[in-house]
C-alpha atoms as a PDB file:
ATOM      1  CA  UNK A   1     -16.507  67.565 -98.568  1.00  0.00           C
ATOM      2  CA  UNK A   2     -13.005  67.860 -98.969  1.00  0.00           C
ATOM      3  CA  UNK A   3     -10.130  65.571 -98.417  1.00  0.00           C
ATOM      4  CA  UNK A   4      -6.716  67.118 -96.020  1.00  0.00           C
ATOM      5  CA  UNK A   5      -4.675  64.373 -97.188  1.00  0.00           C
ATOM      6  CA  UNK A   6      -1.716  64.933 -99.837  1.00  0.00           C
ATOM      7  CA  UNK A   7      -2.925  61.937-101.692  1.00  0.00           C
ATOM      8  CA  UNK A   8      -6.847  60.910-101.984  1.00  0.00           C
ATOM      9  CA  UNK A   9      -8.111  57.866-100.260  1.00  0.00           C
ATOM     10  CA  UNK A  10      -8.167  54.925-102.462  1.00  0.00           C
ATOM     11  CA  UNK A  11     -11.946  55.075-101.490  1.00  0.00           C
ATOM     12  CA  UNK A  12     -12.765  58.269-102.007  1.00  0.00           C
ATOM     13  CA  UNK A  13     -11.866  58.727-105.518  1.00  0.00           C
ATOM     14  CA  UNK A  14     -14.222  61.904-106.475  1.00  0.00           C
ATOM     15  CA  UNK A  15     -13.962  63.803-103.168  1.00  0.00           C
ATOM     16  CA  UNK A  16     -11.156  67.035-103.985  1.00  0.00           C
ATOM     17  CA  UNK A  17      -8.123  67.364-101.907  1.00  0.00           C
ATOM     18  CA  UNK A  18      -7.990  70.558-100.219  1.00  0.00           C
ATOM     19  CA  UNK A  19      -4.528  71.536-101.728  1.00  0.00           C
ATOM     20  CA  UNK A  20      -5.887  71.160-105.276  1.00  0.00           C
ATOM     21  CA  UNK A  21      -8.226  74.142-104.151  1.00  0.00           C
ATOM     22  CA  UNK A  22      -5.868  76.274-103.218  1.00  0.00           C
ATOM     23  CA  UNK A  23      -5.952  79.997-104.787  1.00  0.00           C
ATOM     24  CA  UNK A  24      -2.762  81.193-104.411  1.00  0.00           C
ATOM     25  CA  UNK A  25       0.602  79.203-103.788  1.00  0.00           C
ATOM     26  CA  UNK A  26       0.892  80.511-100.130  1.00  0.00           C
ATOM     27  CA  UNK A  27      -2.282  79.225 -99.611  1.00  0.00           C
ATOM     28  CA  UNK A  28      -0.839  75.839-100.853  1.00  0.00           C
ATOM     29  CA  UNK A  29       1.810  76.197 -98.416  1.00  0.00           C
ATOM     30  CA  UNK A  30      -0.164  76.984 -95.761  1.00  0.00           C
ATOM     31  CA  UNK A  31      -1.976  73.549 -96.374  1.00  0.00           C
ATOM     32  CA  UNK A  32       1.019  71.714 -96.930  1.00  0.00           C
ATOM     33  CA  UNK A  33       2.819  72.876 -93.869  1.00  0.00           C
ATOM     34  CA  UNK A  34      -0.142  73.391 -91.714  1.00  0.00           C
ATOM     35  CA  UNK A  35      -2.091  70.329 -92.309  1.00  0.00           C
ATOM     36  CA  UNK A  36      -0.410  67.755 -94.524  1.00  0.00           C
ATOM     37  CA  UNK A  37       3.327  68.313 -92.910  1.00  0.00           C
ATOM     38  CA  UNK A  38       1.833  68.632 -89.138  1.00  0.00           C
ATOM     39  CA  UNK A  39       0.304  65.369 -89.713  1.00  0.00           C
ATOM     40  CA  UNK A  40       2.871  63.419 -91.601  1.00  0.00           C
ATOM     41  CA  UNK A  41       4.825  63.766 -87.938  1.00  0.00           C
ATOM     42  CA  UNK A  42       2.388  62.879 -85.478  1.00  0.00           C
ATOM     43  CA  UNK A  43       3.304  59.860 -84.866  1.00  0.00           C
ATOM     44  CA  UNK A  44       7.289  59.572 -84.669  1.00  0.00           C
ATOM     45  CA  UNK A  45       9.852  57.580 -83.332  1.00  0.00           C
ATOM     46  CA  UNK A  46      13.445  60.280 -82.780  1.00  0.00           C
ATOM     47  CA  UNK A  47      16.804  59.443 -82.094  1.00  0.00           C
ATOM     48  CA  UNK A  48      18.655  61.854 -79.701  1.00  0.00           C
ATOM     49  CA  UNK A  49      21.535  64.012 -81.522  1.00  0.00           C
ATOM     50  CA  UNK A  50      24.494  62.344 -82.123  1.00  0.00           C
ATOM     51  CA  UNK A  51      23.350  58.679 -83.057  1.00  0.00           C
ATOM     52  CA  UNK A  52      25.651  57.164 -85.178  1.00  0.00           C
ATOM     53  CA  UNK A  53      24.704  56.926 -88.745  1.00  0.00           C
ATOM     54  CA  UNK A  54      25.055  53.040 -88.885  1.00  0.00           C
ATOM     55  CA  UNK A  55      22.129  53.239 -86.295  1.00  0.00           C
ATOM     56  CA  UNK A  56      19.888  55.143 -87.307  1.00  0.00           C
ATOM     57  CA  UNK A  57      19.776  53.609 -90.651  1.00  0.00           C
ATOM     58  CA  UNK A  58      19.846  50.493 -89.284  1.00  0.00           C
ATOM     59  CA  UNK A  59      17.059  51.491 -87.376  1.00  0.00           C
ATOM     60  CA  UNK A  60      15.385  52.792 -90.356  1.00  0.00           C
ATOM     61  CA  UNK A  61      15.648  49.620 -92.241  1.00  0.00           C
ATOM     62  CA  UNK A  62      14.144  47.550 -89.414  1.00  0.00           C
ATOM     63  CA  UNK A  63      11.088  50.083 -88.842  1.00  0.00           C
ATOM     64  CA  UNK A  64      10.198  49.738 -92.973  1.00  0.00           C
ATOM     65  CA  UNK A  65      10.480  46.202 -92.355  1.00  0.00           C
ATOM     66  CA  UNK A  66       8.161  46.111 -89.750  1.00  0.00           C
ATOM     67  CA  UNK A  67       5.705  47.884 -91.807  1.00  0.00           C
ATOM     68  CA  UNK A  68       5.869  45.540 -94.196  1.00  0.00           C
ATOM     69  CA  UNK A  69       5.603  42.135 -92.518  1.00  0.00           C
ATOM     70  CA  UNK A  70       2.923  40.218 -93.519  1.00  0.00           C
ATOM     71  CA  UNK A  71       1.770  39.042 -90.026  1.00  0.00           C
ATOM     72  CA  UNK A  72       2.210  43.000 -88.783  1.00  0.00           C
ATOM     73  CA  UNK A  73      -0.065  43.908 -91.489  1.00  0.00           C
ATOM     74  CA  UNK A  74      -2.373  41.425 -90.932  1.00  0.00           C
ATOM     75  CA  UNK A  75      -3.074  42.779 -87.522  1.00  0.00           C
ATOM     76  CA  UNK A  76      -3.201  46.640 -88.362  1.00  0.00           C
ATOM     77  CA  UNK A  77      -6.056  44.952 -90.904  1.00  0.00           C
ATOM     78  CA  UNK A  78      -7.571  43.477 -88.240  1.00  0.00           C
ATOM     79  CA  UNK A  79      -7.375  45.933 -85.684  1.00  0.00           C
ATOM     80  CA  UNK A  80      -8.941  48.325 -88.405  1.00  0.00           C
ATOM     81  CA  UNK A  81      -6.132  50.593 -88.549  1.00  0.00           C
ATOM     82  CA  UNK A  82      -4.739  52.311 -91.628  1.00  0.00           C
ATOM     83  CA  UNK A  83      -0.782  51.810 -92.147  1.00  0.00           C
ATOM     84  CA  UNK A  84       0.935  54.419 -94.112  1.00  0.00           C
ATOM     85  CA  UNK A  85       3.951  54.540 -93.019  1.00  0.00           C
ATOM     86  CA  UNK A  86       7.035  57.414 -93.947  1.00  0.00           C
ATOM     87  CA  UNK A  87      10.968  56.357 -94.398  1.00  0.00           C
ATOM     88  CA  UNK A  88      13.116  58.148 -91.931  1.00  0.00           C
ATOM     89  CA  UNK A  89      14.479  59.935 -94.824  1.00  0.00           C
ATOM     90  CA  UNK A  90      10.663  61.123 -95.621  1.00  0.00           C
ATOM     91  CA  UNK A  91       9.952  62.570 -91.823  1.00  0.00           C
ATOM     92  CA  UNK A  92      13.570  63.904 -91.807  1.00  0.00           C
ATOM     93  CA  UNK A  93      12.660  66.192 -94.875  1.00  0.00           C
ATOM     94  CA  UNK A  94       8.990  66.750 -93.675  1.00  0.00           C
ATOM     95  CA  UNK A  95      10.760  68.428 -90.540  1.00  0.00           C
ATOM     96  CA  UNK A  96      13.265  70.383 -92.642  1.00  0.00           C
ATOM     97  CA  UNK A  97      10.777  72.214 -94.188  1.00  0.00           C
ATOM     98  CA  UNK A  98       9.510  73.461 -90.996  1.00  0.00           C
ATOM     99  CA  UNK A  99      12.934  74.929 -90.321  1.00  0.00           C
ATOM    100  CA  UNK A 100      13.190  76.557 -93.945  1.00  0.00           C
ATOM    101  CA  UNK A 101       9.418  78.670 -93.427  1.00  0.00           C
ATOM    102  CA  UNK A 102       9.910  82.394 -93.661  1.00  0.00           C
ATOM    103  CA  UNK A 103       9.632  84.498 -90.392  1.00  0.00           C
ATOM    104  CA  UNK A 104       6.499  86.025 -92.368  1.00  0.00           C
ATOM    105  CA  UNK A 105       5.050  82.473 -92.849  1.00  0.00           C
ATOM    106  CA  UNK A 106       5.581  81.661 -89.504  1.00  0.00           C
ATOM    107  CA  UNK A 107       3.554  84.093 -87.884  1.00  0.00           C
ATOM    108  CA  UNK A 108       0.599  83.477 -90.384  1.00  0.00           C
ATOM    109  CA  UNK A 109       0.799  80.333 -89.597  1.00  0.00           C
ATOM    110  CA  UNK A 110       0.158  80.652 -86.055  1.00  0.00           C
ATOM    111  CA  UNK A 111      -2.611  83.087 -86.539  1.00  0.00           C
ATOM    112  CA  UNK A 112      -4.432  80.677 -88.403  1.00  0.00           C
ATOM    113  CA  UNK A 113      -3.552  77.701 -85.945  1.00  0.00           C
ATOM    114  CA  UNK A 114      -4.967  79.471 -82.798  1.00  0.00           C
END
């Protein structure tokens, strides 16, 4: 059993992350990009090109704020769902690193995708 997280579950203490068994630092990257990266992003809110910076940090500041109201986090509790939130800044440099892959890692990367 392994875990594909970057961090391990509060509640599975002894179970290895993936990345820690990682033989060779592209393999690492291939983890980190391919699993850990991929998943960071599923679940995000954009802003077309252009939007001012007061917005979208404004924007920023009221989605973190969200996350952490009590009565919001109450309900993700109740509805069973785990809340992990990332800052705008976070997915911003999760997606950056997609853009700064090598042509080389690319390709691998598909071929192990398919």
């Amino acid at each position: 059993m392994l875990q594909n997280a970057p961090k391990p579950h509060p509640e599975l203490p002894n179970v290895p992350l993936a990345i820690s068994l990682a033989k060779t630092e592209e393999g690492r990257q291939f983890i980190e990009i391919g699993i850990h990266d991929a998943s960071a992003i599923t679940y995000l809110y954009s802003l077309a090109p252009g939007t001012p910076k007061d917005r979208v940090q404004s924007l920023r500041r009221a989605f973190l704020e969200t996350m952490k109201d009590p009565e919001f986090v109450a309900e993700t509790k109740k509805a069973k769902m785990d809340l992990a939130p990332l800052s705008g800044e976070e997915v911003e440099q999760t997606v950056g690193r997609f853009f700064k892959l090598s042509p080389a890692m690319v390709v691998k990367l598909k071929e192990i995708l398919e």
